[in-house]
Protein backbone atom coordinates (compact mmCIF):
# COMPACT_ATOMS: atom_id res chain seq x y z
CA UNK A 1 27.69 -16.19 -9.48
CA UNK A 2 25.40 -12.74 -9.09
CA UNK A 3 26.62 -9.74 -11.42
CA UNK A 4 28.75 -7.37 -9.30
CA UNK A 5 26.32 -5.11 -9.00
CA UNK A 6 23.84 -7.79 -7.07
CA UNK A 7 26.16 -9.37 -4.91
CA UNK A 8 25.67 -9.25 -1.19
CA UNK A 9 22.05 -8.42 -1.26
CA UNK A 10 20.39 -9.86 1.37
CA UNK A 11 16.54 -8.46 2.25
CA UNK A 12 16.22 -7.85 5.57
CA UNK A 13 12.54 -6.59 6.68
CA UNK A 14 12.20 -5.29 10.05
CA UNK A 15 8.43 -4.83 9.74
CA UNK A 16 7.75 -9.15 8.04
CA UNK A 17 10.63 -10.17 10.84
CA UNK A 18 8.74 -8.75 13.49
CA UNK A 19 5.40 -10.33 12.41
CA UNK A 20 7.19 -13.49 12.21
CA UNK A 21 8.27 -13.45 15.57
CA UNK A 22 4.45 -12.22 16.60
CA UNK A 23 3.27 -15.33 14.72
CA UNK A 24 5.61 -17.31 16.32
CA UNK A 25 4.61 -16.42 20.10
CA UNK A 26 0.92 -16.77 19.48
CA UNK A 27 1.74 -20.60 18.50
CA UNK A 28 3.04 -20.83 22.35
CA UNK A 29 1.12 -18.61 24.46
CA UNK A 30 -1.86 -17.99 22.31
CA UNK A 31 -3.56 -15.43 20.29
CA UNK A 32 -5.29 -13.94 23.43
CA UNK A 33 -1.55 -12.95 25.63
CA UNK A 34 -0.09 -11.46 22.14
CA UNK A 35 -0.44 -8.04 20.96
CA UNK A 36 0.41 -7.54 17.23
CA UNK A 37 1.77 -3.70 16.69
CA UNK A 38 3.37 -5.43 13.71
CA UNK A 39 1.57 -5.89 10.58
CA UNK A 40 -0.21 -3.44 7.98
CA UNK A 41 -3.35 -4.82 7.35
CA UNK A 42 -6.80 -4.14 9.34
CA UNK A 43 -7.21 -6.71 11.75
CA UNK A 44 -11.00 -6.68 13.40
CA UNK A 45 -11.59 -6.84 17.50
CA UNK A 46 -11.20 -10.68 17.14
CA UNK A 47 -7.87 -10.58 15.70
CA UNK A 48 -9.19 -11.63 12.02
CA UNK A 49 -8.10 -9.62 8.33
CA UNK A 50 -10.85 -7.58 8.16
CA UNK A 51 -12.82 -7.06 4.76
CA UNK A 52 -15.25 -4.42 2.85
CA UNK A 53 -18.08 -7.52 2.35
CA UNK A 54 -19.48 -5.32 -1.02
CA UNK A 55 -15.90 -5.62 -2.90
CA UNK A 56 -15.88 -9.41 -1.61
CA UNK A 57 -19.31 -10.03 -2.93
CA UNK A 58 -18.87 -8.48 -6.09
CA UNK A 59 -15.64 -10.13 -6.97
CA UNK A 60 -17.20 -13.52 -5.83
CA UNK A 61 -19.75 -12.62 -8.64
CA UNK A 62 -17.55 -11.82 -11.08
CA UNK A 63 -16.86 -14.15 -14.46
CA UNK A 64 -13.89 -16.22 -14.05
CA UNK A 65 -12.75 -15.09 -17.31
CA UNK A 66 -12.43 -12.14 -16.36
CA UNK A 67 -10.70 -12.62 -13.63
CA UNK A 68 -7.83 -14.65 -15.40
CA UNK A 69 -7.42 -12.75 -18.30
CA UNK A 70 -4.61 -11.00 -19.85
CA UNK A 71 -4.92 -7.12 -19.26
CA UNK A 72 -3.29 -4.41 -21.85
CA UNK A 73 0.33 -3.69 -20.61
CA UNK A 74 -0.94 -0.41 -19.17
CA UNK A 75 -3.46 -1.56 -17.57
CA UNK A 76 -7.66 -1.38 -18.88
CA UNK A 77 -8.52 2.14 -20.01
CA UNK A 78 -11.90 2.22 -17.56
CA UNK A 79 -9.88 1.14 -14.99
CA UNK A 80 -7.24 3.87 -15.43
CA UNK A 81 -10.31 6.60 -16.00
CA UNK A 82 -11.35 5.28 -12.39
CA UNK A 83 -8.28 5.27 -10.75
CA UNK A 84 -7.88 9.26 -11.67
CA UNK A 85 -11.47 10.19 -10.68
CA UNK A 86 -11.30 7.89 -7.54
CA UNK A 87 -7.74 9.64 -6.21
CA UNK A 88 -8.66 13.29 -6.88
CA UNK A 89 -12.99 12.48 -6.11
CA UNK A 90 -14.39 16.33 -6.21
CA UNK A 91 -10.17 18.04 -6.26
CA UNK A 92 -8.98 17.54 -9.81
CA UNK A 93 -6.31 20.19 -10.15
CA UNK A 94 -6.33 22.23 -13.46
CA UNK A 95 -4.04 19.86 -15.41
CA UNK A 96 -3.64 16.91 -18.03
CA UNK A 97 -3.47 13.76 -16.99
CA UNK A 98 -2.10 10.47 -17.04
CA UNK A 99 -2.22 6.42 -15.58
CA UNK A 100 -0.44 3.60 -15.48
CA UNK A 101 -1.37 0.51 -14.19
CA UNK A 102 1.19 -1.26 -11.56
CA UNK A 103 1.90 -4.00 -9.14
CA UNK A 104 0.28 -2.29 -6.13
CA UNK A 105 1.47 0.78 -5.03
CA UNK A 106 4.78 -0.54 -4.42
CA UNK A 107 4.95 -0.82 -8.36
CA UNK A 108 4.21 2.87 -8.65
CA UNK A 109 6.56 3.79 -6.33
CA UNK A 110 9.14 1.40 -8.38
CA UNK A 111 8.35 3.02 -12.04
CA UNK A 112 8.43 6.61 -10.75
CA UNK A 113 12.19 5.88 -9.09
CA UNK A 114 13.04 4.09 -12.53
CA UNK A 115 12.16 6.60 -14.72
CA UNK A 116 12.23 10.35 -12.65
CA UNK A 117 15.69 9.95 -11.00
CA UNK A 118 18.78 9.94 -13.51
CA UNK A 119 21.11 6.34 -12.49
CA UNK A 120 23.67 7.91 -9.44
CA UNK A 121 21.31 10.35 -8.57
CA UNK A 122 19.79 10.98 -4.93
CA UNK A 123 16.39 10.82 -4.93
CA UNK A 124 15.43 12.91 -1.86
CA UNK A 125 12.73 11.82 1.12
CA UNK A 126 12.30 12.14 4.93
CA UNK A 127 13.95 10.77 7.27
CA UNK A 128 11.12 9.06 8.72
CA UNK A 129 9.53 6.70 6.09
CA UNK A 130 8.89 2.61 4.67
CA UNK A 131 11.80 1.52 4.45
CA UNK A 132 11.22 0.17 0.37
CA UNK A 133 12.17 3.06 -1.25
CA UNK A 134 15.81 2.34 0.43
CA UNK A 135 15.24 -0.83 -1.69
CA UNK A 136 13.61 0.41 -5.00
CA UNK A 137 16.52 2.80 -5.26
CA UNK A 138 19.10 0.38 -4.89
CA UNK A 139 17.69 -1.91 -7.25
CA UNK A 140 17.35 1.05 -9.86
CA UNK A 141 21.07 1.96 -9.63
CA UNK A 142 19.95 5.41 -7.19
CA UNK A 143 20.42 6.48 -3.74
CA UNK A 144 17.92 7.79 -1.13
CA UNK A 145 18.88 10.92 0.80
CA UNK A 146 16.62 12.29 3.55
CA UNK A 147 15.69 15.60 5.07
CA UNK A 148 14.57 15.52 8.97
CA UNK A 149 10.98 15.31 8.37
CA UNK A 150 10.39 16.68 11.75
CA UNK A 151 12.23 19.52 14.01
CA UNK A 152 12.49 19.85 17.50
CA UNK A 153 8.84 20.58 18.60
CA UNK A 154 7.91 17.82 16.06
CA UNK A 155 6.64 20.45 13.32
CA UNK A 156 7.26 19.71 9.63
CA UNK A 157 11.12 20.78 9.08
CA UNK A 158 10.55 22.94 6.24
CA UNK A 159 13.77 24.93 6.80
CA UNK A 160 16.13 21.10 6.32
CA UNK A 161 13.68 20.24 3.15
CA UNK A 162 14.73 23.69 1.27
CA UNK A 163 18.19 23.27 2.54
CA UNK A 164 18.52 19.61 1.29
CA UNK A 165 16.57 20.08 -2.00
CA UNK A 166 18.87 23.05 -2.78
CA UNK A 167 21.76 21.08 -1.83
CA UNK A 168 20.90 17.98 -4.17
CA UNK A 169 20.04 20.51 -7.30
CA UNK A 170 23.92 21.65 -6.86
CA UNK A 171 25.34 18.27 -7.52
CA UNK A 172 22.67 17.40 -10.17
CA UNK A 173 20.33 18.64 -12.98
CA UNK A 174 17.24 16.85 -11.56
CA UNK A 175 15.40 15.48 -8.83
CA UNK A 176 12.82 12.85 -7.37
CA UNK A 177 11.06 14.23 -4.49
CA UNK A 178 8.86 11.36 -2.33
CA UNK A 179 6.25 12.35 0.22
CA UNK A 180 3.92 10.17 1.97
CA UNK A 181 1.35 12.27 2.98
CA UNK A 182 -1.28 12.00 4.64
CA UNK A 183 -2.04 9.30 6.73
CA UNK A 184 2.42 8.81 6.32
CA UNK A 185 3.78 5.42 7.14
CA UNK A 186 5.13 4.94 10.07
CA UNK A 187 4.20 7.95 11.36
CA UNK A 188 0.68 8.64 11.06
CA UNK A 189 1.40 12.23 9.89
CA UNK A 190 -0.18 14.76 7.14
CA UNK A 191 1.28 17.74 5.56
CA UNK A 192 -1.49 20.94 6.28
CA UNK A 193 -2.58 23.34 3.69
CA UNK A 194 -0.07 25.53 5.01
CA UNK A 195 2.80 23.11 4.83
CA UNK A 196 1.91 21.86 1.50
CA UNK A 197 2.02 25.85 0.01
CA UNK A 198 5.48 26.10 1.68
CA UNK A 199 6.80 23.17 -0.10
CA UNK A 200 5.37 24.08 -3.62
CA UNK A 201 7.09 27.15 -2.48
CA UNK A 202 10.51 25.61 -2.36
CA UNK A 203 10.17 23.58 -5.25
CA UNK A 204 8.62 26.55 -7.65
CA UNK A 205 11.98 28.52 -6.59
CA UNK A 206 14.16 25.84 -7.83
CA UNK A 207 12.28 24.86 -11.11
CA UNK A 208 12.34 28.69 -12.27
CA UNK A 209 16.21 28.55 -11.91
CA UNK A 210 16.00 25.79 -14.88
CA UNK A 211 15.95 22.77 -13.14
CA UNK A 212 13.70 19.97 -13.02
CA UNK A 213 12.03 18.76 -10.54
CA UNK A 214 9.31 15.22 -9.83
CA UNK A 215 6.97 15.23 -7.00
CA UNK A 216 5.91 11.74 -6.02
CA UNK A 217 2.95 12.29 -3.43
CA UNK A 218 2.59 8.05 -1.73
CA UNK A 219 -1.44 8.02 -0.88
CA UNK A 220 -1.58 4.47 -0.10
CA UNK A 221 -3.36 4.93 3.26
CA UNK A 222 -5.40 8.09 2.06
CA UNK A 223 -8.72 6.50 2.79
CA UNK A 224 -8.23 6.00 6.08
CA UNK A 225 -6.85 9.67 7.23
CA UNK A 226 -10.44 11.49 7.08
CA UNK A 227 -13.22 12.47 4.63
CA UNK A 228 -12.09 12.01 1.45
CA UNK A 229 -12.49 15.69 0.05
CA UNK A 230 -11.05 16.84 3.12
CA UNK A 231 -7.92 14.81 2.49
CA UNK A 232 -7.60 15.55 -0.98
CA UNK A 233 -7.56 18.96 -1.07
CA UNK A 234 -4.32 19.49 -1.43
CA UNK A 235 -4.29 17.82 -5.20
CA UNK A 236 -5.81 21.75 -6.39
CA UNK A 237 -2.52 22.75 -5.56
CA UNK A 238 -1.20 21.13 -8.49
CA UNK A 239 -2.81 23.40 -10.84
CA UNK A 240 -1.14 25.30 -13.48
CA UNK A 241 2.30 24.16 -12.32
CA UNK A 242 5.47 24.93 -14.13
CA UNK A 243 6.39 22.59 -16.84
CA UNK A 244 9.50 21.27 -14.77
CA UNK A 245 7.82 20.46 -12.18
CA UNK A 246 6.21 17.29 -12.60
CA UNK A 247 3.69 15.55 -10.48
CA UNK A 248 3.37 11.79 -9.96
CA UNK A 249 0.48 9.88 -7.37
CA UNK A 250 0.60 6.11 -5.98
CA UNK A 251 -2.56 4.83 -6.34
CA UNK A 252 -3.24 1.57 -4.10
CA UNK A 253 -5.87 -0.81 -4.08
CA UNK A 254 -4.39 -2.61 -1.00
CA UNK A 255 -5.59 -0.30 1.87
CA UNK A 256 -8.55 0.93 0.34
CA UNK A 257 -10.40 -1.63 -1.09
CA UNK A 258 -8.32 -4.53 1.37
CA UNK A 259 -7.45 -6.22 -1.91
CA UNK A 260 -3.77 -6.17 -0.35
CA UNK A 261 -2.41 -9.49 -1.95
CA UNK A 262 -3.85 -8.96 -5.50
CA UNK A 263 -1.06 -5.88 -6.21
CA UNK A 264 -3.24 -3.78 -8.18
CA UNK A 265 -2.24 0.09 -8.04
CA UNK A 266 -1.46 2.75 -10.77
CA UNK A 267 0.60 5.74 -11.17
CA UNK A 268 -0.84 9.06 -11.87
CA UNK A 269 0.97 11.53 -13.77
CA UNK A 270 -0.01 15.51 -13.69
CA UNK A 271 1.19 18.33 -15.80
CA UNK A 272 -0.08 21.46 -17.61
CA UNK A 273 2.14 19.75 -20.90
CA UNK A 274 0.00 16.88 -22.90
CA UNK A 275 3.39 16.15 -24.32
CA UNK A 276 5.01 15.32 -20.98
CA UNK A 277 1.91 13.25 -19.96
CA UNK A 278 2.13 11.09 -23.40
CA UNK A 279 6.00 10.70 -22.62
CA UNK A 280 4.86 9.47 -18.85
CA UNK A 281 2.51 7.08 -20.39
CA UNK A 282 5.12 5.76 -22.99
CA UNK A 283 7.96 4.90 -20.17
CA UNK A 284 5.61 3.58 -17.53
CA UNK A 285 4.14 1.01 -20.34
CA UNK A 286 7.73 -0.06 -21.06
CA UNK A 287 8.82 -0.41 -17.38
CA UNK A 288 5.46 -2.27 -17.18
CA UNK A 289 6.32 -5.18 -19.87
CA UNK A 290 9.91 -4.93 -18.67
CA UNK A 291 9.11 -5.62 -14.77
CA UNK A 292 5.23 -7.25 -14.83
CA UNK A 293 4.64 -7.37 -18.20
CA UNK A 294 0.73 -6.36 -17.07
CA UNK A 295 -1.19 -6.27 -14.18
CA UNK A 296 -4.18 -8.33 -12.08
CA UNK A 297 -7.03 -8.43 -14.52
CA UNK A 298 -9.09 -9.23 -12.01
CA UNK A 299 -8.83 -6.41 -9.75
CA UNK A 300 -8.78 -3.49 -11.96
CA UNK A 301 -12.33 -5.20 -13.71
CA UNK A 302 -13.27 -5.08 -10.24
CA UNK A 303 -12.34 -1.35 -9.05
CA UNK A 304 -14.51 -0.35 -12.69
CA UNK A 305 -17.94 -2.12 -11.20
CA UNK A 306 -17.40 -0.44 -7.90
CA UNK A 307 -16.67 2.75 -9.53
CA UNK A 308 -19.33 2.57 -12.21
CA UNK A 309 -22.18 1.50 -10.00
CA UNK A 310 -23.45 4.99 -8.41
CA UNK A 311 -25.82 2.44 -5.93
CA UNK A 312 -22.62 0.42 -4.91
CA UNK A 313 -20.25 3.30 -4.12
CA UNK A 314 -22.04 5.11 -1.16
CA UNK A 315 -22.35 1.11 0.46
CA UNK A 316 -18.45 0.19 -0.06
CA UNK A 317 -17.54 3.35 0.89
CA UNK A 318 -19.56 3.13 4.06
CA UNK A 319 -18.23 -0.09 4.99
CA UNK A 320 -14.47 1.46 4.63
CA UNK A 321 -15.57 4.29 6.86
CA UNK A 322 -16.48 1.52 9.84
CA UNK A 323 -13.25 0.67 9.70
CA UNK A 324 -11.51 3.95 9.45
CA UNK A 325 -13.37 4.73 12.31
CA UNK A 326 -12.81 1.39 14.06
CA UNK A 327 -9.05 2.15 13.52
CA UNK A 328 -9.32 6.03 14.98
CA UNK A 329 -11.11 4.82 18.05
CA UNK A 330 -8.07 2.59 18.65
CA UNK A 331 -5.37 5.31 17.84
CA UNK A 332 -7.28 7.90 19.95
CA UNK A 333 -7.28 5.22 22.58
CA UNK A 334 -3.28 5.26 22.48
CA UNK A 335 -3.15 8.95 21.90
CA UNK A 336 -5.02 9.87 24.70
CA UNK A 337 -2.89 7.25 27.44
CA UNK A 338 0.51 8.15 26.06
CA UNK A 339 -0.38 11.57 26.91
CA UNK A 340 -1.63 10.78 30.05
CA UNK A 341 1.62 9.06 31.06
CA UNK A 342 4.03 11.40 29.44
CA UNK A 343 4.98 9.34 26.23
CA UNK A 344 6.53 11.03 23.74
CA UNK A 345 4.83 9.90 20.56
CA UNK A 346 4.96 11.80 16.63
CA UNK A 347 1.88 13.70 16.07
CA UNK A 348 -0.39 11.93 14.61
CA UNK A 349 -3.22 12.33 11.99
CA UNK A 350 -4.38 8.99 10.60
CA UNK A 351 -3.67 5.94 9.18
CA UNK A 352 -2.82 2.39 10.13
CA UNK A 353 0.00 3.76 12.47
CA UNK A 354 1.34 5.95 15.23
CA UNK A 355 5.34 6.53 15.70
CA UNK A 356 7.42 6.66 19.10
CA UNK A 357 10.68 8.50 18.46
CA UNK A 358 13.73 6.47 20.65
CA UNK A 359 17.12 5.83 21.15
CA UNK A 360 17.46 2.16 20.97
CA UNK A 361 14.01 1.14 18.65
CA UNK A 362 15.41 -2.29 19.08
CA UNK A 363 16.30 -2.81 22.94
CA UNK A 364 12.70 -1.35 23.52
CA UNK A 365 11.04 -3.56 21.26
CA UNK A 366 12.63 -6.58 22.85
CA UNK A 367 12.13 -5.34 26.29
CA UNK A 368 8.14 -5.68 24.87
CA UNK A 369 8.14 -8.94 24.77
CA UNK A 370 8.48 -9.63 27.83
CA UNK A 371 4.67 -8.42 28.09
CA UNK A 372 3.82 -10.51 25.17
CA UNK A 373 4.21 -7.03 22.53
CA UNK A 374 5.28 -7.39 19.35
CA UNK A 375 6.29 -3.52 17.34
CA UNK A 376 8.17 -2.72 14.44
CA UNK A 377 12.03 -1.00 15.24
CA UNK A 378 12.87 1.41 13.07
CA UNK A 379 16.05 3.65 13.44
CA UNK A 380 14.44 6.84 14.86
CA UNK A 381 11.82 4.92 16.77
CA UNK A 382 9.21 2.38 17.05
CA UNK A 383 6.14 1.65 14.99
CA UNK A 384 2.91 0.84 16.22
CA UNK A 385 0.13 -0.80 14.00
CA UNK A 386 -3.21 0.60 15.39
CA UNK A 387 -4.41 -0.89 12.67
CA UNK A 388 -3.58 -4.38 14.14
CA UNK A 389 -4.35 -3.96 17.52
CA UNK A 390 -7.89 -4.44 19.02
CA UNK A 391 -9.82 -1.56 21.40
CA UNK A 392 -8.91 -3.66 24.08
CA UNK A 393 -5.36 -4.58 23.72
CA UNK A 394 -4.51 -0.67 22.83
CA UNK A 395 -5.65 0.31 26.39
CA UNK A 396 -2.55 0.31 28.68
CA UNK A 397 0.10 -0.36 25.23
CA UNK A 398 0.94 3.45 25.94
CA UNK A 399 1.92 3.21 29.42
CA UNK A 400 3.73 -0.80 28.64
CA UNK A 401 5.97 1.21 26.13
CA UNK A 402 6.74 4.02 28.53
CA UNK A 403 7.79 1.72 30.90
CA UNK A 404 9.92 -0.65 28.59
CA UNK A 405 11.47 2.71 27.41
CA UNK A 406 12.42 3.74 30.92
């Protein structure tokens, strides 16, 4: 009975299936045997979802009114004001600017593919990546093409990016760029100064032969790739751009604020042209009442006490910073033994996880189990959640993978 255009869909998540089968071997052999590489959320040394206590305590505190309320369609104008100070902190670039509010950062994500790639278009992202935008495109009537995100010393492929986004620009007038950087999912990877130059580089060249061009930059996991100036500095870069090139953020309030189930994000858009911003915030409000209609009250009231109270800020953000840390101690941990045992691993630079590039992600992932290890197969290789995975469960994981490899 579906439309033509839905039938045979059938979601199939690799990362929710593996959980699942984590979840389902802890019920027989106990928490304690099982490791969980699976799932993105931070899980503390116990095994627990861990928490920032300052934004549980002040939503506990907040007016139930307020939390239940309707919100305007794009989302409450202090919250949007927050969400652009929060993502660029001390790096605005020299631009105008606009927000959206969405269902997480997944909803961002969703309203930039709607509305920045024309319907049979290829929107254009590496190979390595969460495997949603697959999904977002095909529900939006577009197609995802990928450039190797990585060449063979596992440096960023800059020379198969310029050759696919020339390639793309051939066939059609426009395109959608996506790049999760830094702190990347699955890989753990960030784009340097460097890097970044190279690929405004590319992208500049193409816009000044008259096409156009969107940048979606995914920052869901920014917080927990380093100081947060440090990490942002890339944003200047997005000064004074050319018109046709047009810059969109995913903001997330999952990761950073571990508000994951209350799907509060926003999309940012950045341009030198206040009439391209207004246009931005016109189409994102109608995909809004179109998709959501609007979005979690509750959260984005709470993200504008956090971000109004100058005492409150320096705690929460402390309290994030434990568990950045607590996840780099773990990730070093693995770092540090896969060397050790020759393991071939991406190179990593934050965030919730660390990549191992394989053959047969699948056969290896099975093979795991047999020591009670539950990972994530993707096609190039396997995903590891050092997010998920306590100090002492990550010690020996390295070596246990090298072996089921082998």
């Amino acid at each position: 009975m579906t439309a033509t255009h839905a039938a045979g869909r059938k979601l199939k998540d690799a990362i929710f299936d593996a959980n699942q089968a984590c979840n389902e071997a802890i019920k027989i052999h106990g928490a304690d045997k099982v490791t969980n590489a699976t799932i993105g959320v931070m899980l503390d040394e116990e095994g627990k979802l861990a928490t920032i206590p300052t934004v549980e305590k002040v939503f506990r505190s907040m007016d139930f009114s307020e939390l239940v309320s309707y919100a305007p369609i794009s989302g409450l104008p202090a919250y949007l004001d927050a969400v652009v100070d929060l993502t660029f902190a001390d790096n605005k670039p020299e631009a105008n600017f606009g927000a959206v509010a969405t269902a997480g950062g997944t909803g961002a994500i969703h309203h930039a593919i709607a509305n920045y790639a024309e319907r049979g278009d290829a929107v254009l992202t590496s190979d390595w990546r969460w495997g949603t935008y697959d999904i977002i495109c095909n529900e939006t009537g577009k197609r995802l093409e990928t450039f190797k995100l990585f060449d063979e010393g596992l440096n960023f492929n800059l020379s198969d990016f310029a050759v696919k986004v020339d390639a793309l620009l051939k066939k059609q007038k426009s395109l959608l760029v996506i790049l999760n950087t830094p702190a990347h999912n699955p890989t753990g990877y960030a784009l340097s100064s460097d890097e970044w130059d190279k690929v405004l580089a590319v992208l500049k060249a193409q816009v000044s032969a008259g096409k156009k061009i969107s940048l979606l930059v995914d920052i869901a996991y920014i917080d927990f790739a380093g100081e947060k100036n440090f990490t942002r500095a890339f944003m200047k870069k997005f000064s004074n751009l050319p018109e046709n090139l047009f810059v969109m953020i995913a903001f997330s309030m999952s990761k950073s604020y571990t508000f994951y189930g209350q799907r509060t994000g926003a999309l940012i858009g950045v341009s030198p042209d206040k009439k391209i911003i207004e246009e931005f915030k016109d189409v994102g409000k109608y995909s809004g009442r179109a998709t959501w209609s609007n979005i979690n009250r509750g959260a984005q009231a709470l993200l504008v006490k956090l971000a109004a109270d100058k005492d409150l800020s320096p705690i929460y953000e402390a309290e994030r910073n434990e568990l950045y840390q607590m996840v780099k101690r773990r990730a070093d941990i693995f770092v540090s033994e896969a060397n050790a045992c020759g393991l071939r691993f991406v190179p990593y630079k934050g965030g919730f996880f660390i990549a191992v590039p394989a053959d047969n992600p699948a056969e290896v992932c099975r093979k795991l189990h047999d020591d009670f290890i539950f990972a994530v197969p993707l096609k190039l290789g396997i995903r590891v959640a050092a997010c998920s995975i306590s100090t002492e469960k990550m010690h020996t994981l390295a070596e246990k993978i090298s072996r089921a490899m082998h």
